[in-house]
Protein backbone atom coordinates (compact mmCIF):
# COMPACT_ATOMS: atom_id res chain seq x y z
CA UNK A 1 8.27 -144.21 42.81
CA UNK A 2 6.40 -141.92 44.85
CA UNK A 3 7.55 -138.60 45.29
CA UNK A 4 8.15 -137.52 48.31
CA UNK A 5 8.07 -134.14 50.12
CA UNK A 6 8.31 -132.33 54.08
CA UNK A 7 4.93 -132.16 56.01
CA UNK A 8 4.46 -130.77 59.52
CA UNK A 9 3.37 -133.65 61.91
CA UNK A 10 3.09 -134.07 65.79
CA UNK A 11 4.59 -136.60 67.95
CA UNK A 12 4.20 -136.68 71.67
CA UNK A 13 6.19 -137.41 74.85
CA UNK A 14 5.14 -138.44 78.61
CA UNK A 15 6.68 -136.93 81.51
CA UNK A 16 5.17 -137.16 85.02
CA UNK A 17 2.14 -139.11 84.51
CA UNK A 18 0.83 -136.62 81.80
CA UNK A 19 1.34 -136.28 77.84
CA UNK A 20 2.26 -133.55 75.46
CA UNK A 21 2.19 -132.83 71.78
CA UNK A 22 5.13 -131.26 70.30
CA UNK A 23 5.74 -130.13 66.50
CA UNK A 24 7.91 -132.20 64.03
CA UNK A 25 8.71 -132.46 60.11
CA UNK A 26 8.63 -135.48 58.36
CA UNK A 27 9.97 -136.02 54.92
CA UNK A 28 7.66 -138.87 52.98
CA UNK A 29 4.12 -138.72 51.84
CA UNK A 30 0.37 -138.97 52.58
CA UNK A 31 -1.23 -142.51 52.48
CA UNK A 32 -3.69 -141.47 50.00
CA UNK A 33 -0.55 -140.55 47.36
CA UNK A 34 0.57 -144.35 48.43
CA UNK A 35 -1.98 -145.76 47.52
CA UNK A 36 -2.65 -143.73 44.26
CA UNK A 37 0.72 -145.24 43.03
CA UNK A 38 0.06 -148.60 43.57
CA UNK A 39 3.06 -149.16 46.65
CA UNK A 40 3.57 -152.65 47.71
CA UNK A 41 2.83 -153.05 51.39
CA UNK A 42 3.99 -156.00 53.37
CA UNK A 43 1.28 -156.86 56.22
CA UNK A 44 3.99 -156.42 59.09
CA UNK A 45 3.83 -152.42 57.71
CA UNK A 46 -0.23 -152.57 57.98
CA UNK A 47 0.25 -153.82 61.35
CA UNK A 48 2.70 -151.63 62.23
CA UNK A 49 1.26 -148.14 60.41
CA UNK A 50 -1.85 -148.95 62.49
CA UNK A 51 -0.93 -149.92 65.81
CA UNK A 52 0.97 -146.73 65.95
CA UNK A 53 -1.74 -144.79 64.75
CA UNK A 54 -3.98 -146.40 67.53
CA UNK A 55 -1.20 -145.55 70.02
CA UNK A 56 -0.38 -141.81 68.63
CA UNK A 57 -4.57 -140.97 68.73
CA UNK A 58 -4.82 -142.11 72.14
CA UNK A 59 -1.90 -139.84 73.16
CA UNK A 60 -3.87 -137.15 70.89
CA UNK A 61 -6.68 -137.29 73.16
CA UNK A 62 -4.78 -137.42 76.28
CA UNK A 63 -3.02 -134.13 75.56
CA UNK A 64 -5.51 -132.35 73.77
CA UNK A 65 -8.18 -133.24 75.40
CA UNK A 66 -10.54 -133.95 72.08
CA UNK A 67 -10.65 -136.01 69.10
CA UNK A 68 -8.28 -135.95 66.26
CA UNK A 69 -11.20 -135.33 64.12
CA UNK A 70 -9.51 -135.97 60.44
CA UNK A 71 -8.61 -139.85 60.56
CA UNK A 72 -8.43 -140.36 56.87
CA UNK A 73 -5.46 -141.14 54.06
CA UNK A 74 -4.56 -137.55 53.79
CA UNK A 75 -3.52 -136.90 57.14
CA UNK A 76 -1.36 -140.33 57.77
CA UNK A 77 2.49 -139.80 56.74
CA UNK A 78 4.56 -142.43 55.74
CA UNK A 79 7.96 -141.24 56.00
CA UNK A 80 11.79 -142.59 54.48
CA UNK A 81 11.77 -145.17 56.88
CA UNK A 82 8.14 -146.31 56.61
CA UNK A 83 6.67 -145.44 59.85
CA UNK A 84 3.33 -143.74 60.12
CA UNK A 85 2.63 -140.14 61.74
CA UNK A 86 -0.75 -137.62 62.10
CA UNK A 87 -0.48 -134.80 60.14
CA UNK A 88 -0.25 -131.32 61.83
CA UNK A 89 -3.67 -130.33 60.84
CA UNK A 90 -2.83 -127.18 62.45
CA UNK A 91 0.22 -126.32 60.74
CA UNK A 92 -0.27 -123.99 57.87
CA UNK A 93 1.54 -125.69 55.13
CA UNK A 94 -0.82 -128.69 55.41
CA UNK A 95 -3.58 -126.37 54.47
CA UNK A 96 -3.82 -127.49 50.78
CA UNK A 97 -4.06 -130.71 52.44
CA UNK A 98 -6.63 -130.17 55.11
CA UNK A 99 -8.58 -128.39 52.29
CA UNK A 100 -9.14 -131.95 50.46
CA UNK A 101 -9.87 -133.80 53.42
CA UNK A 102 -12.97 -131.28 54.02
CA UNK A 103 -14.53 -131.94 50.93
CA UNK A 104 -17.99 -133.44 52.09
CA UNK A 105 -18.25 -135.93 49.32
CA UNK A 106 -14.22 -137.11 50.80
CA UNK A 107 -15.25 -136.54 54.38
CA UNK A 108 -18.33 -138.63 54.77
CA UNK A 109 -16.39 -141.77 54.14
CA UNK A 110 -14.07 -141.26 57.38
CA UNK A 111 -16.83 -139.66 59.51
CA UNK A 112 -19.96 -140.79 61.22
CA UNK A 113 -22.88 -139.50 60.20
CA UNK A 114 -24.19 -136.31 62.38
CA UNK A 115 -20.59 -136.50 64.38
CA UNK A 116 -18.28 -133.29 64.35
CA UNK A 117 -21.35 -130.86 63.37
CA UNK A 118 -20.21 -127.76 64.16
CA UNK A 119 -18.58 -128.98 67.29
CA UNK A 120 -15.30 -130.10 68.69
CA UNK A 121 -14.45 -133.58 67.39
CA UNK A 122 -14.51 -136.51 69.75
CA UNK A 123 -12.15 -139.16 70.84
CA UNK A 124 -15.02 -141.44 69.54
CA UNK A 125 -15.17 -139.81 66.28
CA UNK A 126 -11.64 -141.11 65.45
CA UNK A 127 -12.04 -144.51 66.43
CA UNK A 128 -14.57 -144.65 64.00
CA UNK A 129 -12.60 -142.94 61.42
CA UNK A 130 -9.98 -145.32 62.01
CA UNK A 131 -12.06 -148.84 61.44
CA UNK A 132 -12.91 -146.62 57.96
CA UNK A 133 -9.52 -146.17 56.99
CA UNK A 134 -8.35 -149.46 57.93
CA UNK A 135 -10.82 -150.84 55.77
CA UNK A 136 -10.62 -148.61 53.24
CA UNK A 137 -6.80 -149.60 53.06
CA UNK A 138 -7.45 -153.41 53.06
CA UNK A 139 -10.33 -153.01 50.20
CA UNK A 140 -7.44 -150.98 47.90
CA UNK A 141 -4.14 -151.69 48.63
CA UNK A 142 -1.72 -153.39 46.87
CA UNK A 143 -0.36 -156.15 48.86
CA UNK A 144 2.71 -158.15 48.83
CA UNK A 145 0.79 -161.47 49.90
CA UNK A 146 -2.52 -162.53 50.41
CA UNK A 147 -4.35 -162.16 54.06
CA UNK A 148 -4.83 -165.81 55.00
CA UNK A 149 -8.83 -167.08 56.42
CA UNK A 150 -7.75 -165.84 59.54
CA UNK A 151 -6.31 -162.58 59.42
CA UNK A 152 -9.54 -161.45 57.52
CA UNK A 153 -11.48 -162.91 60.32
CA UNK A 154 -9.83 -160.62 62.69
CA UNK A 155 -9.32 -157.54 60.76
CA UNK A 156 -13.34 -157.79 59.95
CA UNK A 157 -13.61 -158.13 63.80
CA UNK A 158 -11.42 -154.95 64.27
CA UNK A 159 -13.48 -153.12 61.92
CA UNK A 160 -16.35 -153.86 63.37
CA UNK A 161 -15.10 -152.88 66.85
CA UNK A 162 -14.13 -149.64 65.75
CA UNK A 163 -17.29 -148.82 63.19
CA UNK A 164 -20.07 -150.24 65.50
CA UNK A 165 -19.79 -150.71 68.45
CA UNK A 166 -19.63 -147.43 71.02
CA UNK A 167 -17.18 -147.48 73.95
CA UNK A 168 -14.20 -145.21 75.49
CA UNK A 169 -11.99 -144.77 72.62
CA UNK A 170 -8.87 -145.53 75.24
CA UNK A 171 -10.30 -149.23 75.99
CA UNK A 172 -10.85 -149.80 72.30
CA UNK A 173 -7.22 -148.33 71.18
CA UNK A 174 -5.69 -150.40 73.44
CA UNK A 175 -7.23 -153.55 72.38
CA UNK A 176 -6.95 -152.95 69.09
CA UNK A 177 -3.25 -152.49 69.11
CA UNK A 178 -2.72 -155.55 71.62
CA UNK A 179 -4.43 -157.70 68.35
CA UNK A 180 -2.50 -156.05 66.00
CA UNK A 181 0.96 -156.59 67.82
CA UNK A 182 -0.33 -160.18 68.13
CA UNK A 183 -1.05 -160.55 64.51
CA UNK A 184 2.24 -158.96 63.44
CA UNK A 185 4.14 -161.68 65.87
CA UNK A 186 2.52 -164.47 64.67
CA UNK A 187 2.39 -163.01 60.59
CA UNK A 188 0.48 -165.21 59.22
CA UNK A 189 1.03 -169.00 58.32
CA UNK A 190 3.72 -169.89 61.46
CA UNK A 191 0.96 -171.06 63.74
CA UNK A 192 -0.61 -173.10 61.28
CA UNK A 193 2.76 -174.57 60.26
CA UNK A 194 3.24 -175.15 64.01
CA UNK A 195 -0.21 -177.29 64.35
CA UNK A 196 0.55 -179.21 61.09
CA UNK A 197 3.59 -180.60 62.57
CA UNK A 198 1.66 -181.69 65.67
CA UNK A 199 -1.02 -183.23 64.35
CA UNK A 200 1.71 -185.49 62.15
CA UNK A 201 3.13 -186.60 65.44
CA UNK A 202 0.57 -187.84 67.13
CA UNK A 203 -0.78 -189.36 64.51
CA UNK A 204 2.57 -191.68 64.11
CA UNK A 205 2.62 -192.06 67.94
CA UNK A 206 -1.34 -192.73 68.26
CA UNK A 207 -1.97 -194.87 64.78
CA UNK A 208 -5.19 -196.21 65.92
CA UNK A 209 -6.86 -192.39 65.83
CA UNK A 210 -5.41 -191.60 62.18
CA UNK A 211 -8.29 -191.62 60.43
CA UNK A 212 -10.14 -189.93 62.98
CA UNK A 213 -7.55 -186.63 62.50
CA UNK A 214 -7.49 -186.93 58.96
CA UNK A 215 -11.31 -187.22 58.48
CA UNK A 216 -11.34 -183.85 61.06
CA UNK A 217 -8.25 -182.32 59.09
CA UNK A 218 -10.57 -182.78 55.81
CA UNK A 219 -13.71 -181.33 57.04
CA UNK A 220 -12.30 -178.19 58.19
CA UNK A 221 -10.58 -177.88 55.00
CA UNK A 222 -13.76 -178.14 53.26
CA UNK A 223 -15.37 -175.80 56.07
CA UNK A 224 -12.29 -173.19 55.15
CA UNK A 225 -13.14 -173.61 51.15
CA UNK A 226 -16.74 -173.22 51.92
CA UNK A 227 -16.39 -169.82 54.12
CA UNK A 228 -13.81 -168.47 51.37
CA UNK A 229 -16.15 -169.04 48.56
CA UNK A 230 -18.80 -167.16 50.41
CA UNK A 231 -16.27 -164.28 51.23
CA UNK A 232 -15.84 -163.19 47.05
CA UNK A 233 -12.73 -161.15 47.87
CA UNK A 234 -12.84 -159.31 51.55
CA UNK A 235 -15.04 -160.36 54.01
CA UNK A 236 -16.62 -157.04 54.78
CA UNK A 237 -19.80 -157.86 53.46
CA UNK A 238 -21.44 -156.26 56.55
CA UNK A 239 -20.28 -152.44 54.99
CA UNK A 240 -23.00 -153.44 52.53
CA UNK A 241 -23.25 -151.74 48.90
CA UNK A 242 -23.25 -148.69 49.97
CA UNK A 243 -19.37 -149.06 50.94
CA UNK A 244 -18.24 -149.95 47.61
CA UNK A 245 -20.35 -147.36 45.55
CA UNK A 246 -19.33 -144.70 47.76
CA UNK A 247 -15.30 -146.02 47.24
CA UNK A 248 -15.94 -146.82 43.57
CA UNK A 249 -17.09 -143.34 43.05
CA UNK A 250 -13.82 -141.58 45.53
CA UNK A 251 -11.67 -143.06 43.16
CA UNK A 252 -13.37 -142.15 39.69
CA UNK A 253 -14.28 -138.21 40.85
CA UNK A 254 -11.63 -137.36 43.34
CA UNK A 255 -8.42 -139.67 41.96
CA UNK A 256 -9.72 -140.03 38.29
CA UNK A 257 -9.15 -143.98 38.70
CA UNK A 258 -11.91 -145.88 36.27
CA UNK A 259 -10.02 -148.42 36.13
CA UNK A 260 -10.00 -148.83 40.22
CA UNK A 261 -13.73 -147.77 40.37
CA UNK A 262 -14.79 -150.43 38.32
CA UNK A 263 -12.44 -152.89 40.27
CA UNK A 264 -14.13 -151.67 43.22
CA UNK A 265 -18.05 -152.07 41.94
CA UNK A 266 -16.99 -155.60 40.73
CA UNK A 267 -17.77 -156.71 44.59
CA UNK A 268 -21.38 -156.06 44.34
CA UNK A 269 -21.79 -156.86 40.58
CA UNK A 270 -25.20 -158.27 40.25
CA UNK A 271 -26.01 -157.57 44.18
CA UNK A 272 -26.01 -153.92 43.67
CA UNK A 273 -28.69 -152.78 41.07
CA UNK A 274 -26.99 -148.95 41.39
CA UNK A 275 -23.19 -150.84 41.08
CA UNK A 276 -24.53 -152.95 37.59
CA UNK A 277 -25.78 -149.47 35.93
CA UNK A 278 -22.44 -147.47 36.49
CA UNK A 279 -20.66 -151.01 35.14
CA UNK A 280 -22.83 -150.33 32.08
CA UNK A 281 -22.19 -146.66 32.23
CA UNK A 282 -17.94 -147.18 32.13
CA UNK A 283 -18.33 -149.81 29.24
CA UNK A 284 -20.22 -147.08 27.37
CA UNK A 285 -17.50 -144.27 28.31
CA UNK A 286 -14.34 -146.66 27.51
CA UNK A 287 -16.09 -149.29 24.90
CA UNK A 288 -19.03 -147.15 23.35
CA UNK A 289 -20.69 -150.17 24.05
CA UNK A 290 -24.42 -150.32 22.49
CA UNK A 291 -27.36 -149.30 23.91
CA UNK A 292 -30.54 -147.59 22.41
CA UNK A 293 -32.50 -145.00 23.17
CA UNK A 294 -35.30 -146.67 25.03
CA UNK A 295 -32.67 -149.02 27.01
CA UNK A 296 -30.72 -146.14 28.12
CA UNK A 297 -33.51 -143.71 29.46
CA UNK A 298 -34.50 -147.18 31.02
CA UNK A 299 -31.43 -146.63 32.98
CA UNK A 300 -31.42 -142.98 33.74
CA UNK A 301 -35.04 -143.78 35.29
CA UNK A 302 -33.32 -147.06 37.39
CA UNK A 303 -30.52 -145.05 38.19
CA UNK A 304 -32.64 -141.97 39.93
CA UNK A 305 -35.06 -144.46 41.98
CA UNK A 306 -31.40 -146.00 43.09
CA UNK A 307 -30.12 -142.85 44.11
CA UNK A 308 -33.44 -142.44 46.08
CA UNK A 309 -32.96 -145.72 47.97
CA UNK A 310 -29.37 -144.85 48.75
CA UNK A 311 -29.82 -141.13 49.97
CA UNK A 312 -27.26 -140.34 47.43
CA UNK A 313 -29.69 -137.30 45.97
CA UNK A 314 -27.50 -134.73 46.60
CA UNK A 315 -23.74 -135.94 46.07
CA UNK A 316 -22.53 -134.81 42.76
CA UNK A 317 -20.06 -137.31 42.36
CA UNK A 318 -22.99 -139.87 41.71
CA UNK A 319 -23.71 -137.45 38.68
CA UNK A 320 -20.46 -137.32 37.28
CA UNK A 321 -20.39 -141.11 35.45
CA UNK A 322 -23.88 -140.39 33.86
CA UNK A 323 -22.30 -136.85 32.74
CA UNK A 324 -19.44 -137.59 31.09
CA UNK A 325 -21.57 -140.50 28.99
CA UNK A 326 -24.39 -138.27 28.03
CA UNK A 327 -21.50 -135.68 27.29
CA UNK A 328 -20.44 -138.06 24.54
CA UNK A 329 -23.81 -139.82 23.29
CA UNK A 330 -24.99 -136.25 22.58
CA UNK A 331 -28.96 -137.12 21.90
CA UNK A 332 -31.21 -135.26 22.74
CA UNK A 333 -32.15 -137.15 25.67
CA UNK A 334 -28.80 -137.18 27.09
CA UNK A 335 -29.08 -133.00 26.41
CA UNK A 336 -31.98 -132.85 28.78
CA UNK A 337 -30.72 -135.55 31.19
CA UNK A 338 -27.65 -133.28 31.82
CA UNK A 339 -30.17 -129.66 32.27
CA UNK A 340 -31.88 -131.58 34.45
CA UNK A 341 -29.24 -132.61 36.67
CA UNK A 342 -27.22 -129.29 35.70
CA UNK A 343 -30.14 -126.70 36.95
CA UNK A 344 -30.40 -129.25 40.15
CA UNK A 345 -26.77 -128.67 41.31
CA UNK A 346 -27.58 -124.29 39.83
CA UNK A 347 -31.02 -124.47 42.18
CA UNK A 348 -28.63 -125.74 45.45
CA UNK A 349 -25.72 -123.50 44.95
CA UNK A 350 -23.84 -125.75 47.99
CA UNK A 351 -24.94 -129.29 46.64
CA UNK A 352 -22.45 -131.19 48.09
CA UNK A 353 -19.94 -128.19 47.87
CA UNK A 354 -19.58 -127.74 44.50
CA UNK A 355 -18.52 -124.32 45.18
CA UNK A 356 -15.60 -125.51 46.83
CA UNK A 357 -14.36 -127.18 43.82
CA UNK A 358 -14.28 -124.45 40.51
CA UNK A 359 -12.73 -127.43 38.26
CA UNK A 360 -15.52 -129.58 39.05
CA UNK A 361 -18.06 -126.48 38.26
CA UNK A 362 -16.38 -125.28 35.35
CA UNK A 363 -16.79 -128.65 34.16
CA UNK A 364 -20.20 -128.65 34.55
CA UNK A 365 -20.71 -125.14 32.80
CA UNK A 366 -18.97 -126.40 30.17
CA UNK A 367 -21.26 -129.75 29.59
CA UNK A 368 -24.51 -127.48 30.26
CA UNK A 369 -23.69 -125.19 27.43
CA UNK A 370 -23.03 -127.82 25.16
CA UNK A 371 -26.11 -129.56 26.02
CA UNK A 372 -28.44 -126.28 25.63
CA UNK A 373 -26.14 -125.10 22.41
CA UNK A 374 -27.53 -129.00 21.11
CA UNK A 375 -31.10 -128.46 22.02
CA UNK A 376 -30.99 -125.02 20.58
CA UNK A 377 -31.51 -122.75 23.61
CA UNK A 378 -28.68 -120.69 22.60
CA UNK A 379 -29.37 -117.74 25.10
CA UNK A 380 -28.61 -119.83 28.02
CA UNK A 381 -25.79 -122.24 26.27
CA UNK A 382 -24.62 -118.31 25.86
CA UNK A 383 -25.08 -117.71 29.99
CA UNK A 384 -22.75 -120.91 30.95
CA UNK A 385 -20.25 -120.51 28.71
CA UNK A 386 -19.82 -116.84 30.15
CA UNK A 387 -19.80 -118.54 33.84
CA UNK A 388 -17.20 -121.66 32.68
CA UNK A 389 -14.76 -118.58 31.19
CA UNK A 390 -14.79 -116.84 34.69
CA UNK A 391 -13.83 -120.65 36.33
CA UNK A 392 -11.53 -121.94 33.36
CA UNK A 393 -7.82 -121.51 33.81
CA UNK A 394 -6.53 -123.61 30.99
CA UNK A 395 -5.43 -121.44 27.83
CA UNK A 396 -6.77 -123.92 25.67
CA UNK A 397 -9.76 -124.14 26.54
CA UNK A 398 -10.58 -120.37 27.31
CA UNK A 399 -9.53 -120.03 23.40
CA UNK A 400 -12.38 -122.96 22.93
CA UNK A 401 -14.81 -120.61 25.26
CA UNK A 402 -14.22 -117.46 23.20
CA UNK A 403 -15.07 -118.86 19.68
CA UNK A 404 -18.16 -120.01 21.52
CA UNK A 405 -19.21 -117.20 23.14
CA UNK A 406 -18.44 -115.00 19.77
CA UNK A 407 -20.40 -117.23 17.55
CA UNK A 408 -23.30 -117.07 19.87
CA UNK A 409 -23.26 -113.47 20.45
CA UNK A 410 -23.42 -112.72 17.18
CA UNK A 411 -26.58 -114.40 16.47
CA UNK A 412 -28.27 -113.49 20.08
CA UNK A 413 -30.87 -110.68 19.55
CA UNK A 414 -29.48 -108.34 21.81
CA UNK A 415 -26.15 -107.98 19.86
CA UNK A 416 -26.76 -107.91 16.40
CA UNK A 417 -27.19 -104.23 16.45
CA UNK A 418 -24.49 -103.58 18.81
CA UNK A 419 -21.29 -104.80 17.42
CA UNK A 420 -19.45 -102.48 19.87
CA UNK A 421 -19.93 -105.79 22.44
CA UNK A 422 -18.76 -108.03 19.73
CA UNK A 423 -15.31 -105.59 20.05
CA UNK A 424 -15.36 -106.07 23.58
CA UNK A 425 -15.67 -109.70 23.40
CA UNK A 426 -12.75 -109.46 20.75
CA UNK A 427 -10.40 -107.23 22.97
CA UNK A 428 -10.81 -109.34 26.13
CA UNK A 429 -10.29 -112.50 23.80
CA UNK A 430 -6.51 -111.46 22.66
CA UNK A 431 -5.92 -109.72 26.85
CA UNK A 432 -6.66 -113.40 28.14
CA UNK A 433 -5.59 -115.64 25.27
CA UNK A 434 -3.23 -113.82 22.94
CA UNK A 435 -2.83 -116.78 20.83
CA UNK A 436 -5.80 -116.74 19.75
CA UNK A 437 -5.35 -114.04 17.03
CA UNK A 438 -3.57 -117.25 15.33
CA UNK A 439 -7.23 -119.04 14.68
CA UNK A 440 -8.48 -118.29 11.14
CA UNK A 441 -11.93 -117.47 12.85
CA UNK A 442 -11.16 -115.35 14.91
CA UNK A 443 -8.94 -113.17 12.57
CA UNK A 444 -12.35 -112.66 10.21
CA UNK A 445 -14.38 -111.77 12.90
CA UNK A 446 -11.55 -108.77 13.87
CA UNK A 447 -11.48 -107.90 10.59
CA UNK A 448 -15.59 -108.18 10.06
CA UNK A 449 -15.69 -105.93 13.51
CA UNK A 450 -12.84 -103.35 12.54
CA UNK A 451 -13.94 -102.99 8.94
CA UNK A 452 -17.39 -101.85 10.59
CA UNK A 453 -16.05 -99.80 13.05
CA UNK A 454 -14.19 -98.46 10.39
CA UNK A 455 -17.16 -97.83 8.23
CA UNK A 456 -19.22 -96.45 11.42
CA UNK A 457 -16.74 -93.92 11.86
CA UNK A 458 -16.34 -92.54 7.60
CA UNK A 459 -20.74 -92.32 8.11
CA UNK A 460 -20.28 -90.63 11.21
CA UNK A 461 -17.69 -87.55 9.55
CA UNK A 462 -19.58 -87.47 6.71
CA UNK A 463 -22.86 -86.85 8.79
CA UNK A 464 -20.82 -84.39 10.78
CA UNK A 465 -19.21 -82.87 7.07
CA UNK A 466 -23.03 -82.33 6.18
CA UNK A 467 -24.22 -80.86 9.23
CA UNK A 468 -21.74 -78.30 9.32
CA UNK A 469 -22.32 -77.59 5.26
CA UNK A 470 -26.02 -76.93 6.33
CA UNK A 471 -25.45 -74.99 8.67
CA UNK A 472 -23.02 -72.75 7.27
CA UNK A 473 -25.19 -72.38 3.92
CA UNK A 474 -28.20 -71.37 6.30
């Protein structure tokens, strides 16, 4: 069940020929969260949730006179009752909202590109956010019955309204809510059932044409199984394979859902050279499945000249899949694939604002030290586990960072003769972790250190004794 919570939205009112947004509270929860727990939906709700989002952006515009500008799953409500509402995107306790919704690699799903650029959204931006997150809803929901031929003729033609075609965002609003009101009348099969019993009787009334309406009954039946076969599972072929890599990739960096991604990268399997590598990269992460050493940097070299094609460069949420599986091969090729991509993301400090994201960084120290600690460049394995301590908040795994940094410090060149910084590691260590002074390694290095500092100090008042011996004798 999903849990549910109070988030500012706005409604609106029209008085006098003009419209106004007011401020409201709705208890429920964002579409995204929906989604993430696998709700049902019944297709009257889809119609519904967006005809009323069509309606409520078009009153958006009226009063504010600009666009929306954040048409994604975050900022749609569902409340108790299952109606949908806009987030207050103004409101200040929707800022740890609005703050995931601004993520690049999350925005540039919902926005066109070049639109909103440092400038005031328009009413055109949203319609074309909305075609995205109607599709995006179709491609992962969880529905209660299948769409039939038809409905995924005319969704597909709604997307496409919205997504490429410009025009006043008004006119387009309007028509797109006078289709969906139509579809949600008609819901589905009725129509169909409706014709069936038609065609029946006139064909006991007018026996003499019979085989004339069966033979036409038949070949748009086998017309029907012919489109359907080409259409895999959703007809939005047009979206291309870009679509579902940049989908399959939301839900296994942002939402942590392998299971979805792969689901999701299954619709271009064998169409999509880039979508057939990551399917061999998650049967290596979940399976271990084999592959040697030529065959994989085979694939790291495919991969790149994919990435290339794609303009996907610079999104780090392309790198994370290829990460996390040379993370566990641990070869030294895997070692230098990670550098490689590792000092890419260090030389762009913004790359597709990983600064915005410390877990996402931190993780990313953490795999760079391990990979240089492998290779043997302990001096900088020694420099990123220093920068993942500063990001990591976990208790667990700042213990995990201290035994590394100690073990390397005490072998790095510059502090072998300075065990005063090996005490300072060691103080810092039980200030941020104090359960650490549980771990058998740890307790011999504070006894190694304090047993030195211990001797340091007896040399030092014995040199002092002797001084002041000589100098009294003389």
């Amino acid at each position: 069940m999903t849990e549910r919570k109070e988030y500012a939205i706005v409604r609106f009112f029209e008085q006098g020929g003009k419209c106004y947004k007011i401020d409201d509270v709705a208890e429920g929860c964002n579409l995204m969260q929906f989604m993430k727990n696998e709700e049902r939906i019944e297709k009257k709700e889809l119609y519904s949730w967006f005809s009323s989002l069509s309606a409520q952006l078009e009153l958006y515009h009226r009063s504010m006179k600009q666009g929306y500008g954040h048409v994604n799953p975050y900022a749609v409500i569902i409340n108790e009752e299952g109606k949908a509402s806009l987030l207050d995107i103004e409101a200040k306790e929707n800022s740890d909202l609005l703050k995931r919704m601004q993520k690049k690699s999350f925005r540039s799903l919902f926005v066109k590109k070049g639109s909103c650029d440092g400038q005031l959204p328009k009413p055109e931006d949203d319609v074309f956010g909305f075609g995205k997150l109607l599709l995006f809803l179709l491609e992962k929901g969880k529905f209660e019955t299948e769409f039939t031929g038809i409905e995924k003729i005319k969704l597909k033609r709604i997307v496409e309204k919205c997504t490429n075609k410009a025009g006043n965002a008004g006119v387009v609003f309007k028509s797109v809510q006078k289709e969906l009101n139509k579809m949600d009348k008609n819901d589905g099969g009725k129509r169909t059932f409706g014709v069936k019993i038609i065609i029946v009787v006139i064909a006991m009334m007018a026996g003499l044409v019979i085989f004339a309406v069966l033979n036409s009954q038949s070949a748009k039946k086998e017309q029907e199984i012919t489109t359907m076969e080409t259409e895999k599972t959703i007809v939005f072929e047009e979206e291309g394979e870009r679509l579902f890599l940049e989908l399959g990739m939301l839900y296994y960096a942002e939402l942590g859902d392998s299971a979805s991604a792969r689901e999701i990268l299954n619709n271009v399997k064998g169409d999509s050279k880039a979508a057939d590598i990551y399917l061999q990269i998650f049967d290596y992460i979940q399976k271990g499945s084999n592959l040697d050493e030529k065959q994989w940097n085979e694939m790291w070299q495919d991969l790149k000249e994919e990435w290339k094609k794609l303009g996907v460069e610079n999104k780090l949420w392309y790198k994370l899949p290829i990460l996390e599986a040379c993370k566990l091969r641990n070869t030294t090729e895997c070692c230098n694939i990670i550098c490689e991509i590792g000092e890419d993301v260090k030389a762009n400090r913004k790359w597709n604002g990983i600064l915005d994201d410390p877990g996402k960084e931190a993780m990313l120290c953490q795999y760079l030290g391990e990979a240089y600690e492998t290779l043997g460049d302990e001096e900088k394995a020694l420099q990123e586990y220093q920068r993942w301590k500063i990001l990591e908040t976990k208790s667990e795994q700042l213990e995990q960072i201290y035994l590394k940094i100690l073990a390397l410090s005490e072998t790095a060149k510059d502090v072998e003769n300075e065990p005063e910084i090996m005490r300072a590691i060691l103080e810092e260590a039980v200030e941020k972790v104090p359960m650490i002074k549980e771990h058998t390694e740890f307790c011999e290095w504070m006894e190694k250190y304090e047993k030195q500092e211990e001797d340091t100090l007896e040399e030092t008042t014995e040199q002092t004794m002797e001084e002041n011996i000589v100098e009294t004798v003389e």
